[in-house]
Protein backbone atom coordinates (compact mmCIF):
# COMPACT_ATOMS: atom_id res chain seq x y z
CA UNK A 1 7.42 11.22 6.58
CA UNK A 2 8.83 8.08 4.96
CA UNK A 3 7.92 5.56 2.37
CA UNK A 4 7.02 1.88 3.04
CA UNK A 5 6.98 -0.50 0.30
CA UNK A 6 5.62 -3.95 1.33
CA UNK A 7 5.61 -6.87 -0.70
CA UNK A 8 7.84 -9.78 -2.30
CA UNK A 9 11.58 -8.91 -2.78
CA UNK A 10 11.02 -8.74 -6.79
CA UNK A 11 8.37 -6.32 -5.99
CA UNK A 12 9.98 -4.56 -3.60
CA UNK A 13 13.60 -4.35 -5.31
CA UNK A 14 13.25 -1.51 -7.71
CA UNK A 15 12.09 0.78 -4.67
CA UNK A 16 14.99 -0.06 -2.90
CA UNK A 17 17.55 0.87 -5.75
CA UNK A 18 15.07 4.28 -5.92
CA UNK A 19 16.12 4.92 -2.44
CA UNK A 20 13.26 3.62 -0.40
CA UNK A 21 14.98 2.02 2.98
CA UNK A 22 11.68 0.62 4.77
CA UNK A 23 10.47 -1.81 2.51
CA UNK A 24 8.69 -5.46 4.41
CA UNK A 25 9.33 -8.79 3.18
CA UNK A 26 6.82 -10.73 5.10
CA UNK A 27 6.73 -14.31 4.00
CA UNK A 28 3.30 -15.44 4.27
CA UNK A 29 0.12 -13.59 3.94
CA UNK A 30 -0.21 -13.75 7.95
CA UNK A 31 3.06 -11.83 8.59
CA UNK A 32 2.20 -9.77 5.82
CA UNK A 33 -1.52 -8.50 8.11
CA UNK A 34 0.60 -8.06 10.78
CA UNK A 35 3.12 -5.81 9.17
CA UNK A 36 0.30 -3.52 7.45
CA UNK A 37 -1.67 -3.39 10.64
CA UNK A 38 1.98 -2.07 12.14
CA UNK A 39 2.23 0.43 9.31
CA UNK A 40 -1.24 1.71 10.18
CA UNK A 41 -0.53 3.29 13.38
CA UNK A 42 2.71 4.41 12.24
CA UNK A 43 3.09 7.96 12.42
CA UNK A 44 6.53 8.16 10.72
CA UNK A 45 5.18 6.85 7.73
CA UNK A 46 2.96 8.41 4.99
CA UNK A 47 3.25 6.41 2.40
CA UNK A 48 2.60 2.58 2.06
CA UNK A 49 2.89 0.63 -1.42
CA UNK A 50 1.82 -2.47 -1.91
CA UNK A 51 1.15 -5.11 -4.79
CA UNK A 52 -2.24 -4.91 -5.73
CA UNK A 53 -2.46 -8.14 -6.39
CA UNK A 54 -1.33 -8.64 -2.44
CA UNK A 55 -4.01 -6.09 -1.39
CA UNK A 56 -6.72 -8.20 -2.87
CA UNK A 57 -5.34 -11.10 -0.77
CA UNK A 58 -6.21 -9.04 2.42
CA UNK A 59 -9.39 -9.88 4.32
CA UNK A 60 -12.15 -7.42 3.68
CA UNK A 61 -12.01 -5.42 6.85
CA UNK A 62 -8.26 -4.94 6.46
CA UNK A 63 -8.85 -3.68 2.91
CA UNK A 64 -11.45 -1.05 4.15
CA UNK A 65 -9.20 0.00 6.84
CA UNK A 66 -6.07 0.47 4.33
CA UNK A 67 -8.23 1.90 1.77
CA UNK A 68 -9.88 4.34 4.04
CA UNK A 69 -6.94 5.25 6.03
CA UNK A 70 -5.41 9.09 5.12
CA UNK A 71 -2.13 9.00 6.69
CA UNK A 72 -0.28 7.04 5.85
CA UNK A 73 -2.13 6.27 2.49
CA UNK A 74 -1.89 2.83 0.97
CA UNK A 75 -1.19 2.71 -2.99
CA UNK A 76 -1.80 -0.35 -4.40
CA UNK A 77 0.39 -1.19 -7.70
CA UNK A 78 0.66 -3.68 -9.87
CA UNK A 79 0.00 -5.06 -13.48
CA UNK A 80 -3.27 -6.15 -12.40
CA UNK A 81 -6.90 -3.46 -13.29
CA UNK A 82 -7.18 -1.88 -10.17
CA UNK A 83 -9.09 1.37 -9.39
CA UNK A 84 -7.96 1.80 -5.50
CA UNK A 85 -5.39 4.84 -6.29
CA UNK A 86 -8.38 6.29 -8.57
CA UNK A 87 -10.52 6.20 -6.14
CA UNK A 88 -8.63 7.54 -3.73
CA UNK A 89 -7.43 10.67 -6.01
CA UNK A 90 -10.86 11.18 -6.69
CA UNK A 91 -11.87 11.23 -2.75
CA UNK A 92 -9.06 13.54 -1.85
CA UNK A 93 -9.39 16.06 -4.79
CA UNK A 94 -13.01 15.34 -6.18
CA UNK A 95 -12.28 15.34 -9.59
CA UNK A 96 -11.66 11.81 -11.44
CA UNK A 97 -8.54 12.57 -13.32
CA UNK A 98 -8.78 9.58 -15.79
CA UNK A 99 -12.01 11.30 -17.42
């Protein structure tokens, strides 16, 4: 199973010095639907991270697909308050870790 990191090349950059070799530059927020809709049917990846702040750009429906998708899972990073890996530690384990 690989990693895909998907995002802007500053975001994207220190994965690819960590090792990660599929990362996605899409330019526009278009290319960048596209690309995750790609990664969700995927079966070589199991991993997808994203900005967070790029997730929230994402049309609802997309977001509840990514968010409810298992494999691959989408992580959502960023500097930005988000709760999306939370939530999805506490869906796949039960217990809410940051209690």
């Amino acid at each position: 199973m690989e990693i895909a990191v998907v995002g802007t090349q500053s975001f994207t950059l220190g994965f690819q010095l960590a090792g990660v070799t599929r990362i996605l530059n899409p330019p526009n927020e278009e290319e960048m639907q596209q690309d995750l809709r790609q990664l969700l049917n995927d079966k070589e990846v199991g991993i997808v991270v994203i900005d967070a702040a790029d997730l929230l750009k994402m049309p609802d429906r997309l977001r509840i697909q990514l968010s409810d998708s298992i494999s691959p899972t989408f992580l959502g990073i960023g500097t930005e308050q988000d709760n999306t890996l939370r939530e999805q530690i506490k869906s796949a384990i039960g217990v809410d870790l940051w209690k």
